[in-house]
PDB file of N, CA and C in Angstrom:
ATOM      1  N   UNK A   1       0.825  -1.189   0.000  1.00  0.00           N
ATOM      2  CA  UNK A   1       0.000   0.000   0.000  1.00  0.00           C
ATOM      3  C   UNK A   1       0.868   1.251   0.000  1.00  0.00           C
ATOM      4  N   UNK A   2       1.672   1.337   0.177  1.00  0.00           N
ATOM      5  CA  UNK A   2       2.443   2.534   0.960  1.00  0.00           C
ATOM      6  C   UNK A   2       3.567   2.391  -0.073  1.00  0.00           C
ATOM      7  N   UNK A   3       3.702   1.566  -1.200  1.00  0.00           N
ATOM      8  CA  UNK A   3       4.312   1.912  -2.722  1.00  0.00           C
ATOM      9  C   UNK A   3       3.267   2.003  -3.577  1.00  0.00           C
ATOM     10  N   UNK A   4       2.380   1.777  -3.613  1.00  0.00           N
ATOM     11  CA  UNK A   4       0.923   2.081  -4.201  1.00  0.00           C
ATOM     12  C   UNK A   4       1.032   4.107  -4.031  1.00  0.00           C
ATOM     13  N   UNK A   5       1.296   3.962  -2.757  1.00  0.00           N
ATOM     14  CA  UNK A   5       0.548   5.775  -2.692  1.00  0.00           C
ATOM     15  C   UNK A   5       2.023   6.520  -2.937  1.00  0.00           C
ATOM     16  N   UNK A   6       3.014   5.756  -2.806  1.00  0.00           N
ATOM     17  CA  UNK A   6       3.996   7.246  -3.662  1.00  0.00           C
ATOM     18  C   UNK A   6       4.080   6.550  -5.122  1.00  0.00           C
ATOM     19  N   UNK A   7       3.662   5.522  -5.738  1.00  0.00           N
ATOM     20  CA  UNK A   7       3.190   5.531  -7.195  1.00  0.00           C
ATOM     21  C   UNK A   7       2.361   6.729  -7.251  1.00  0.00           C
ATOM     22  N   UNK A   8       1.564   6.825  -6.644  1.00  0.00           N
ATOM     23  CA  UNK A   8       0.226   8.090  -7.205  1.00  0.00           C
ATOM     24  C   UNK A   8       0.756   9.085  -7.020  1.00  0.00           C
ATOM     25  N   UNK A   9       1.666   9.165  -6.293  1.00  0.00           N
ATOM     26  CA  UNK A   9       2.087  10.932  -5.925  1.00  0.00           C
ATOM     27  C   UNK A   9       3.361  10.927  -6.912  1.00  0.00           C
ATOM     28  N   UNK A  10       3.839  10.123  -7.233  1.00  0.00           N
ATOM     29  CA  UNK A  10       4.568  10.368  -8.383  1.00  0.00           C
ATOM     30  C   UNK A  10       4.178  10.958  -9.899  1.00  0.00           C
ATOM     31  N   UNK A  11       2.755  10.130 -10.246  1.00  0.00           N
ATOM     32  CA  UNK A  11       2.372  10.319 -11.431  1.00  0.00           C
ATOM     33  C   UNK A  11       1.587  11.376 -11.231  1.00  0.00           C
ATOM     34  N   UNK A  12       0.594  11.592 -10.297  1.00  0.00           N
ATOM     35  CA  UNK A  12      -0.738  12.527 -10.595  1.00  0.00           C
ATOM     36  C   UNK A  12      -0.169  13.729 -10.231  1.00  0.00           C
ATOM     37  N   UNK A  13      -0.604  14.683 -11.015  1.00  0.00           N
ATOM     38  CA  UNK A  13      -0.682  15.686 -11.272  1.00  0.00           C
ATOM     39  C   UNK A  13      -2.011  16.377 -12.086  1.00  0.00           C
ATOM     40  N   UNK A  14      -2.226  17.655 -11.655  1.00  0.00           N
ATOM     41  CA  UNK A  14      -3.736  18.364 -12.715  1.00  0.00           C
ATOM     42  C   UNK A  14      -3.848  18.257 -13.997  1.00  0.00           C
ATOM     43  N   UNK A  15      -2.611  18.024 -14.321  1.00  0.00           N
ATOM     44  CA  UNK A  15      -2.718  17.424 -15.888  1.00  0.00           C
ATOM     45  C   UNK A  15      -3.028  16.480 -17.073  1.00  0.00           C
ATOM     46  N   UNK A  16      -2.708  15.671 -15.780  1.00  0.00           N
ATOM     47  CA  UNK A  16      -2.982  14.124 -16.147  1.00  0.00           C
ATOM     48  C   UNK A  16      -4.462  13.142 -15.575  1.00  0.00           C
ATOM     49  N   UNK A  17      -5.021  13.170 -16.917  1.00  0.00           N
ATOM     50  CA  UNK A  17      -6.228  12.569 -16.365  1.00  0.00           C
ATOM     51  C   UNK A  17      -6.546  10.929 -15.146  1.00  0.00           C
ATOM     52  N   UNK A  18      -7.522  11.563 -14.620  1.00  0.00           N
ATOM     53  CA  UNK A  18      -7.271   9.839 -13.614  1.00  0.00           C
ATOM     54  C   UNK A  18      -7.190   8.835 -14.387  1.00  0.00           C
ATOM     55  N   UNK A  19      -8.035   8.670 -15.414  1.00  0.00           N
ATOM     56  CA  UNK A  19      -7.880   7.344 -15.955  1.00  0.00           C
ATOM     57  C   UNK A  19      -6.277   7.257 -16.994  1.00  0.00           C
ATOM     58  N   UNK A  20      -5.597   7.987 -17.180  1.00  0.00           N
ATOM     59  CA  UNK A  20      -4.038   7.799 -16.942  1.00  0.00           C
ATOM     60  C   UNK A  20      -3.577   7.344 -16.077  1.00  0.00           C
ATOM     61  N   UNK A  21      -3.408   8.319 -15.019  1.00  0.00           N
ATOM     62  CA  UNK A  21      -3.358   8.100 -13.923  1.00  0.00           C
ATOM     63  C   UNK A  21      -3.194   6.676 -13.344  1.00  0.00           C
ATOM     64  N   UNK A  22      -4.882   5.573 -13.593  1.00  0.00           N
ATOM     65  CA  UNK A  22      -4.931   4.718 -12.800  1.00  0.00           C
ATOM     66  C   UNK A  22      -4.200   3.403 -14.387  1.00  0.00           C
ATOM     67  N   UNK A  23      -4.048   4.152 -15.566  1.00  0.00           N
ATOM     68  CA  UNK A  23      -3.196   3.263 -16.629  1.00  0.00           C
ATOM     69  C   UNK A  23      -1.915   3.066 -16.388  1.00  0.00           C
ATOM     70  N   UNK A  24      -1.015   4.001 -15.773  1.00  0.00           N
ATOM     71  CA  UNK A  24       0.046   4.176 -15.301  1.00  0.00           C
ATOM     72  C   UNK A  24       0.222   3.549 -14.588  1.00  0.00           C
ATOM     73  N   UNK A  25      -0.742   3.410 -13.175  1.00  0.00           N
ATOM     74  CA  UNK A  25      -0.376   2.445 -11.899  1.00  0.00           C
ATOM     75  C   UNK A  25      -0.562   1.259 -12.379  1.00  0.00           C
ATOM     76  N   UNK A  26      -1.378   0.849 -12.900  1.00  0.00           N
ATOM     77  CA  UNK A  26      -1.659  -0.692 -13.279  1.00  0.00           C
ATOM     78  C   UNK A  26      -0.478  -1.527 -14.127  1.00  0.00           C
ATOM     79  N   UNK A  27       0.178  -0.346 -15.364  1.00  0.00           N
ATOM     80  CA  UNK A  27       1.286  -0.872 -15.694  1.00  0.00           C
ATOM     81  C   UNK A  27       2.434  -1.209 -14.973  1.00  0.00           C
ATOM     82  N   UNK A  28       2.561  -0.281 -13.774  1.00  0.00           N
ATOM     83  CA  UNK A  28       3.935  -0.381 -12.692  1.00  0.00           C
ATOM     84  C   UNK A  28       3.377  -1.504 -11.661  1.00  0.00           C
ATOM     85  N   UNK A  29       1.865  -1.428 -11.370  1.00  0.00           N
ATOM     86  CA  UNK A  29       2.140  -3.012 -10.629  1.00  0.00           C
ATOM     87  C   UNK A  29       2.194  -4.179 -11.217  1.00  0.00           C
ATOM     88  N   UNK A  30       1.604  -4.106 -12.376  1.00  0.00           N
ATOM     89  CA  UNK A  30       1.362  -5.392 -13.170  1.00  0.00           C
ATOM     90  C   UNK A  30       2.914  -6.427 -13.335  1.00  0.00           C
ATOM     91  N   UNK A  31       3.732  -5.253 -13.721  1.00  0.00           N
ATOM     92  CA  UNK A  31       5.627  -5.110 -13.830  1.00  0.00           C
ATOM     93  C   UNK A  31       5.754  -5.633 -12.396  1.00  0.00           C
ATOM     94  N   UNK A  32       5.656  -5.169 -11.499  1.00  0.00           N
ATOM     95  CA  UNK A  32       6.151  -5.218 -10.419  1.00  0.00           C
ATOM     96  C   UNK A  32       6.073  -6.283  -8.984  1.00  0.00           C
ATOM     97  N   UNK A  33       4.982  -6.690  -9.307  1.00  0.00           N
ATOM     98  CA  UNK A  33       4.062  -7.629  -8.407  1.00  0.00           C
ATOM     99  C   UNK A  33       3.962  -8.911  -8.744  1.00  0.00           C
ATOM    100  N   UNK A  34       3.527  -9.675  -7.595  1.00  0.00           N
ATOM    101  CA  UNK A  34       2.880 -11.330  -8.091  1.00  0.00           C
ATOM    102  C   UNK A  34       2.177 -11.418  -8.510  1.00  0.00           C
ATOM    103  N   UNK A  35       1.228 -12.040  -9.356  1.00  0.00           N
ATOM    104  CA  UNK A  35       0.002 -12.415 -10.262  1.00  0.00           C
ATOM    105  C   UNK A  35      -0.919 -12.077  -9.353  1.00  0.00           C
ATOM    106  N   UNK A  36      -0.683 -12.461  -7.733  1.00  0.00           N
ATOM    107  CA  UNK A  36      -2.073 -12.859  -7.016  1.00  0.00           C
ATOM    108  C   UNK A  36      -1.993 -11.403  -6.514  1.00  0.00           C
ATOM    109  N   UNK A  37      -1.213 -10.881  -6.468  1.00  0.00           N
ATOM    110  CA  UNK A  37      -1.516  -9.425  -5.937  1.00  0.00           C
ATOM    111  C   UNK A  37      -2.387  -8.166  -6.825  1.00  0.00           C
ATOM    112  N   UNK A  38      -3.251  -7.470  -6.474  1.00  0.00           N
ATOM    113  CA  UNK A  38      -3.555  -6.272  -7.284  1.00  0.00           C
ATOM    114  C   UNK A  38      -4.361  -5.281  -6.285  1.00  0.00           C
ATOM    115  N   UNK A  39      -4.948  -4.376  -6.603  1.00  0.00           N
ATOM    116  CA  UNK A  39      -5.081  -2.933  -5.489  1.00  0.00           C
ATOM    117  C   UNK A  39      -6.643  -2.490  -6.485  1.00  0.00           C
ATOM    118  N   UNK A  40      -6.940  -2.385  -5.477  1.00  0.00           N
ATOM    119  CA  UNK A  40      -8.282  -1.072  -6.021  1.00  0.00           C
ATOM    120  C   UNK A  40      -8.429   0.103  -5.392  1.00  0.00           C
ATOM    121  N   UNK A  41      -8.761   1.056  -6.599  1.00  0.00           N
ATOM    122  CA  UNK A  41      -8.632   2.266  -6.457  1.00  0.00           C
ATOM    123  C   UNK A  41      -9.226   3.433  -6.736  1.00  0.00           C
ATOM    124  N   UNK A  42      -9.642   4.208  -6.078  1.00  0.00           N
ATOM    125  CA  UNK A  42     -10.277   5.348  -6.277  1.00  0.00           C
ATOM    126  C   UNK A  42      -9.691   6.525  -6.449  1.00  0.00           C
ATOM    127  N   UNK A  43      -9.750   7.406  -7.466  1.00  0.00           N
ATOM    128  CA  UNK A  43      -8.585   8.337  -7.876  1.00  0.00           C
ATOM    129  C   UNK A  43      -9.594  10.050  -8.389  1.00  0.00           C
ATOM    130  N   UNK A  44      -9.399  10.587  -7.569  1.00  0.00           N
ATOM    131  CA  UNK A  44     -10.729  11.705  -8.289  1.00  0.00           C
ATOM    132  C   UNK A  44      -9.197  13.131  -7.821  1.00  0.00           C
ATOM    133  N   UNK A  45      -9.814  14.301  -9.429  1.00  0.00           N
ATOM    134  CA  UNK A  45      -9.491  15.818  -8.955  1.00  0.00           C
ATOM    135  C   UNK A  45     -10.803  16.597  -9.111  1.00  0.00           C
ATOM    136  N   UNK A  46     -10.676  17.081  -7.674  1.00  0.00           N
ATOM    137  CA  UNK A  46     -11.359  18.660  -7.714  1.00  0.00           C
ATOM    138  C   UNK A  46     -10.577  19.591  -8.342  1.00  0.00           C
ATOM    139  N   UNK A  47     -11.272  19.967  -9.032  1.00  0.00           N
ATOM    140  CA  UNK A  47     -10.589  21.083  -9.748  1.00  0.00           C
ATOM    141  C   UNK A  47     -11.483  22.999  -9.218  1.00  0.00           C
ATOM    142  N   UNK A  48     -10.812  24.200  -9.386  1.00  0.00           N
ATOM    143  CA  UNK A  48     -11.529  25.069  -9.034  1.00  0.00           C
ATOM    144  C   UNK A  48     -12.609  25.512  -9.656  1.00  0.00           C
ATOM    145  N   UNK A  49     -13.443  25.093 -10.465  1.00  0.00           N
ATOM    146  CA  UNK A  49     -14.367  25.328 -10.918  1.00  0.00           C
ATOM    147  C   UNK A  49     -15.239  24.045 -10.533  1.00  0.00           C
ATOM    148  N   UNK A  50     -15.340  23.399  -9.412  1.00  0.00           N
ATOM    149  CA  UNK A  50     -15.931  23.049  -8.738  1.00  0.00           C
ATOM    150  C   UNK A  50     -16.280  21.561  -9.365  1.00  0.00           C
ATOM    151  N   UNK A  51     -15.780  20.984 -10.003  1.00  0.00           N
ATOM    152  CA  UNK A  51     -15.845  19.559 -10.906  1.00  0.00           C
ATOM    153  C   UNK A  51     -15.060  18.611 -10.470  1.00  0.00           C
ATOM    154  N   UNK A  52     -15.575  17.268 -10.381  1.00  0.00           N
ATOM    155  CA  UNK A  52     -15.209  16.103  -9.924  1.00  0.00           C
ATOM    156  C   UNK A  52     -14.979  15.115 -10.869  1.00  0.00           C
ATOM    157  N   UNK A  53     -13.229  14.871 -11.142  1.00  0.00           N
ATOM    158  CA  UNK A  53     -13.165  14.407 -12.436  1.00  0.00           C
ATOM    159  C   UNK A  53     -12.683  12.502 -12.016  1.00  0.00           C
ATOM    160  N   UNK A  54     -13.285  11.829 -12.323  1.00  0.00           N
ATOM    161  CA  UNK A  54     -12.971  10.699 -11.343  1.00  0.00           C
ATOM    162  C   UNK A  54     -12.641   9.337 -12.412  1.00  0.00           C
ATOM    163  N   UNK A  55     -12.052   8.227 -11.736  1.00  0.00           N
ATOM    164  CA  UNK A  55     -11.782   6.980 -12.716  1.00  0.00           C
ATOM    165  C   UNK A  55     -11.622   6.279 -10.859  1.00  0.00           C
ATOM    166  N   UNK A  56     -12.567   5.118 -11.280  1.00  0.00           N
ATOM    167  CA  UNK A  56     -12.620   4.040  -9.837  1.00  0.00           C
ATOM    168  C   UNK A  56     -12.010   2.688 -10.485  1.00  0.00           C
ATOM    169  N   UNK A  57     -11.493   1.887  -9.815  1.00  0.00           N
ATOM    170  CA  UNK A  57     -11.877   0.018  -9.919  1.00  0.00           C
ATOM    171  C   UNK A  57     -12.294  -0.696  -9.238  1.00  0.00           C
ATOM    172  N   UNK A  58     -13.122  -1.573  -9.535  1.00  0.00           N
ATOM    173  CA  UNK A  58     -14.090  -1.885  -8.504  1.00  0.00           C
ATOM    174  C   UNK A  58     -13.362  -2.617  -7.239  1.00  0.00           C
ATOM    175  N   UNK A  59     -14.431  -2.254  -6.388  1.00  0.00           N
ATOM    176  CA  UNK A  59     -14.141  -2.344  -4.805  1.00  0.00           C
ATOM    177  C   UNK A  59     -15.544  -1.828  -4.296  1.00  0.00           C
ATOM    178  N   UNK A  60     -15.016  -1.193  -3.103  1.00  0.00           N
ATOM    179  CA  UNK A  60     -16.773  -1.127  -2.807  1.00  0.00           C
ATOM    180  C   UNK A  60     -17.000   0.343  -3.774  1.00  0.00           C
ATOM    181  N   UNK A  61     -17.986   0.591  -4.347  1.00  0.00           N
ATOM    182  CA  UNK A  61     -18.400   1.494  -4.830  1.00  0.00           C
ATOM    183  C   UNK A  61     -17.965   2.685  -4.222  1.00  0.00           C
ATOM    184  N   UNK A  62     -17.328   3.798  -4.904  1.00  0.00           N
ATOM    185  CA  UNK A  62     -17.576   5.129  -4.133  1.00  0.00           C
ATOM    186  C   UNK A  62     -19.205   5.977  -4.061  1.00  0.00           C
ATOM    187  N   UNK A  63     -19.445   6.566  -3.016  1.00  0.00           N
ATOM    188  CA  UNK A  63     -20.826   7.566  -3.228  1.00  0.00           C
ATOM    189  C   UNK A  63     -20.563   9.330  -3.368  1.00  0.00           C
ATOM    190  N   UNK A  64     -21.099   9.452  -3.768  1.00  0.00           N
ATOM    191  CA  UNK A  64     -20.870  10.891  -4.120  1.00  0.00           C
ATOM    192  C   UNK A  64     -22.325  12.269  -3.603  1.00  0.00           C
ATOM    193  N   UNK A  65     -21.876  12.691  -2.410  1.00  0.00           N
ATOM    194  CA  UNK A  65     -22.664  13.206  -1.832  1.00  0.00           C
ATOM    195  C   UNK A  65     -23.098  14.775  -2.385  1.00  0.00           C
ATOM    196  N   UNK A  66     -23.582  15.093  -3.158  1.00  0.00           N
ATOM    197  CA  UNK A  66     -24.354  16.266  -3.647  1.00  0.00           C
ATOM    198  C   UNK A  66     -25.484  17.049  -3.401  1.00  0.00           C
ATOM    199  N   UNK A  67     -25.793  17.981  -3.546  1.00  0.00           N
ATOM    200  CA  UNK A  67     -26.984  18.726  -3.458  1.00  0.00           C
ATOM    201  C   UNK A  67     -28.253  17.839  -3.874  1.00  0.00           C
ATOM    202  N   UNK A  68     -28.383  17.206  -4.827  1.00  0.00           N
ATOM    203  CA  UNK A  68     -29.220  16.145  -5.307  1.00  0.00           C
ATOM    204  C   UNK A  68     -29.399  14.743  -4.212  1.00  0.00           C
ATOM    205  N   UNK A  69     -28.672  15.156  -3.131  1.00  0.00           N
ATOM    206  CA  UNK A  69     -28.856  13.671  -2.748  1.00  0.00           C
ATOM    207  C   UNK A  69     -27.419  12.656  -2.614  1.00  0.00           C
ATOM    208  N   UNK A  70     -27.432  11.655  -2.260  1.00  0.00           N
ATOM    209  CA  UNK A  70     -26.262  10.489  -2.414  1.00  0.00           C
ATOM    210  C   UNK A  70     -26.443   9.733  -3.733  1.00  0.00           C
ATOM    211  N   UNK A  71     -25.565   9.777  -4.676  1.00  0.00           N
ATOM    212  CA  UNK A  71     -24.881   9.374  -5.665  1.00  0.00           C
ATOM    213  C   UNK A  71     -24.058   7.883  -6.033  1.00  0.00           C
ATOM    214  N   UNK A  72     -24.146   6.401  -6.063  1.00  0.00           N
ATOM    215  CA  UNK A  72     -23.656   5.603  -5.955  1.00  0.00           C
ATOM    216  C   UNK A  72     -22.859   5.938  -7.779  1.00  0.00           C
ATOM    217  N   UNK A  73     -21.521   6.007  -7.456  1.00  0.00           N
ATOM    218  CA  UNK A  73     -20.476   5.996  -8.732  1.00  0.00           C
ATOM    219  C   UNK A  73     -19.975   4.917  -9.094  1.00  0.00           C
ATOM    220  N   UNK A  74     -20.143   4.635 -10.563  1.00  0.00           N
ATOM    221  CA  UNK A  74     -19.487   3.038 -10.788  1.00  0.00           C
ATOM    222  C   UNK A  74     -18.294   3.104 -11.276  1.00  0.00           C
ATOM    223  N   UNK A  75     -17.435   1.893 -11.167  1.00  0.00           N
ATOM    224  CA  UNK A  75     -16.442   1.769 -10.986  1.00  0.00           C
ATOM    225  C   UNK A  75     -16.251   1.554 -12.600  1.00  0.00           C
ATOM    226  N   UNK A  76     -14.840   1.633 -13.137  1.00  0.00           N
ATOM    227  CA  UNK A  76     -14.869   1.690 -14.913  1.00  0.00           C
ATOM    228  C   UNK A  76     -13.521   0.939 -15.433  1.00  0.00           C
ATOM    229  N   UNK A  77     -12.896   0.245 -14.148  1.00  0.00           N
ATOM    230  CA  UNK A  77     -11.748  -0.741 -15.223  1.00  0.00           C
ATOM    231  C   UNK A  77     -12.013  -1.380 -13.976  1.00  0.00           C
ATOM    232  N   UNK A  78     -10.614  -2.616 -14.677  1.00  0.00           N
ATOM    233  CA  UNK A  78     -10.832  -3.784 -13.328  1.00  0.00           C
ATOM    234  C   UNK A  78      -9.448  -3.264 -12.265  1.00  0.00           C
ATOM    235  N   UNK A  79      -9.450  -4.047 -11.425  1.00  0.00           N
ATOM    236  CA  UNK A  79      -8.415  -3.729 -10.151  1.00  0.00           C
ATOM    237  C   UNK A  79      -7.090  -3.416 -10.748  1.00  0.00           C
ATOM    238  N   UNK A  80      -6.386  -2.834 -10.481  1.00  0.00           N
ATOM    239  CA  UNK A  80      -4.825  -2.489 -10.678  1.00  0.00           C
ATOM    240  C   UNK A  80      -4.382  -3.509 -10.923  1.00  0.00           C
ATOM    241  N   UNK A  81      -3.174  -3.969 -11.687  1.00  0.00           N
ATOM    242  CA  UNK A  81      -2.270  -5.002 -11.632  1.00  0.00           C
ATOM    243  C   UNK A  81      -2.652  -6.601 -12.157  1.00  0.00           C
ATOM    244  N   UNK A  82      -4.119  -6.456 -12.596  1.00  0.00           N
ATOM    245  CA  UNK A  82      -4.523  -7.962 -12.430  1.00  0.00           C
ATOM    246  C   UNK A  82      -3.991  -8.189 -14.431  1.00  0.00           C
ATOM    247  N   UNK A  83      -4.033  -7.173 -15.460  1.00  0.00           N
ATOM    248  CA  UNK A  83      -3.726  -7.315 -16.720  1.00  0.00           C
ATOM    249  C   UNK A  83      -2.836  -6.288 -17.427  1.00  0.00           C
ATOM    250  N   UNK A  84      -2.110  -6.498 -17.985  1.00  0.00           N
ATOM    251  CA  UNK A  84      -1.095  -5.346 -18.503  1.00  0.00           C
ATOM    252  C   UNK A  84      -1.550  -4.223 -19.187  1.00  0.00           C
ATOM    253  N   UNK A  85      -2.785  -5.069 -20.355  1.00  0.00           N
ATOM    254  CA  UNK A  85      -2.621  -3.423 -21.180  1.00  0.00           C
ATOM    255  C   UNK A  85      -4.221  -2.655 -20.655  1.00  0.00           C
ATOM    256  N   UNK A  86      -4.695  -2.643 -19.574  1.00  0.00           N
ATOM    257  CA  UNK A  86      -6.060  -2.560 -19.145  1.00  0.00           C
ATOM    258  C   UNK A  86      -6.147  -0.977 -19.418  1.00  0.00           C
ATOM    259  N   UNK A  87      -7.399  -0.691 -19.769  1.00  0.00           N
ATOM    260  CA  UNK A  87      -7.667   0.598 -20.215  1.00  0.00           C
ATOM    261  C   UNK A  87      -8.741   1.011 -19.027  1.00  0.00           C
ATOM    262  N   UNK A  88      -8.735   2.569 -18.622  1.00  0.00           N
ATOM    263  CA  UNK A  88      -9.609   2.804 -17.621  1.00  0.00           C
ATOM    264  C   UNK A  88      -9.988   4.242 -18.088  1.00  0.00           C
ATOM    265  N   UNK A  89     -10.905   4.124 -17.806  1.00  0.00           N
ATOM    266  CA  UNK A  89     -12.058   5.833 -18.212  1.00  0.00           C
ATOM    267  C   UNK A  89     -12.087   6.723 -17.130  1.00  0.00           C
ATOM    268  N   UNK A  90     -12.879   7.354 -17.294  1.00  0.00           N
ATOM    269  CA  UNK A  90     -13.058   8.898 -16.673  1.00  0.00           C
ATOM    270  C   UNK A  90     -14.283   9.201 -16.659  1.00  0.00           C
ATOM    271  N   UNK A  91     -14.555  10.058 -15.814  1.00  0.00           N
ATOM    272  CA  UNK A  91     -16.261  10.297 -15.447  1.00  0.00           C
ATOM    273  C   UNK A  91     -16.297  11.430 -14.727  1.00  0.00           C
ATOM    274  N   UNK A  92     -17.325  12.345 -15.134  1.00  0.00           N
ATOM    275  CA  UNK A  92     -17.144  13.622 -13.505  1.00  0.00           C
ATOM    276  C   UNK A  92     -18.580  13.609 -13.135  1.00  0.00           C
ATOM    277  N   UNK A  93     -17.997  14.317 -12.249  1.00  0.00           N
ATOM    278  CA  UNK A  93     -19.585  14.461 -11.029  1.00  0.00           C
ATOM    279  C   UNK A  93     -19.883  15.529 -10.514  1.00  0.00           C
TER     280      UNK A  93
END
């Protein structure tokens, strides 16, 4: 876990979309790890114009608490590390 989170603080930055972001990590654990190992992850930027730009893998669902109410967000690739060339999306809220 705790090479998991300076992976992320290495790569993320405002520039780089989460679902990079979580393409990037998946390639460095996939490289890096045992088969049986992989991580799920939730990866979101607030940005100042008040937008929630997000890419999950499933685990427990994130919720997303808004003016509208509670929000269940779905998750959009599979766990970190489990396939090399895994592609993951983006979503805002």
């Amino acid at each position: 876990m705790a090479g998991l989170q300076a992976s992320v603080r290495s790569i993320a930055s405002p520039s780089v979309e989460p679902g990079e972001v979580n393409r990037r990590l998946n390639g460095m654990l996939y490289r890096s790890t045992a088969t049986s190992r992989y991580a799920t992850l939730f990866f979101a930027i607030y940005d100042a114009h008040r937008r929630l730009s997000r890419t999950a893998t499933p685990a427990f669902p994130p919720l997303h608490l808004g003016s509208g109410g509670v929000t269940r967000l779905t998750a959009d690739g599979i766990p970190l590390g489990l396939m090399e060339e895994a592609r993951y999306g983006r979503a805002s809220a």
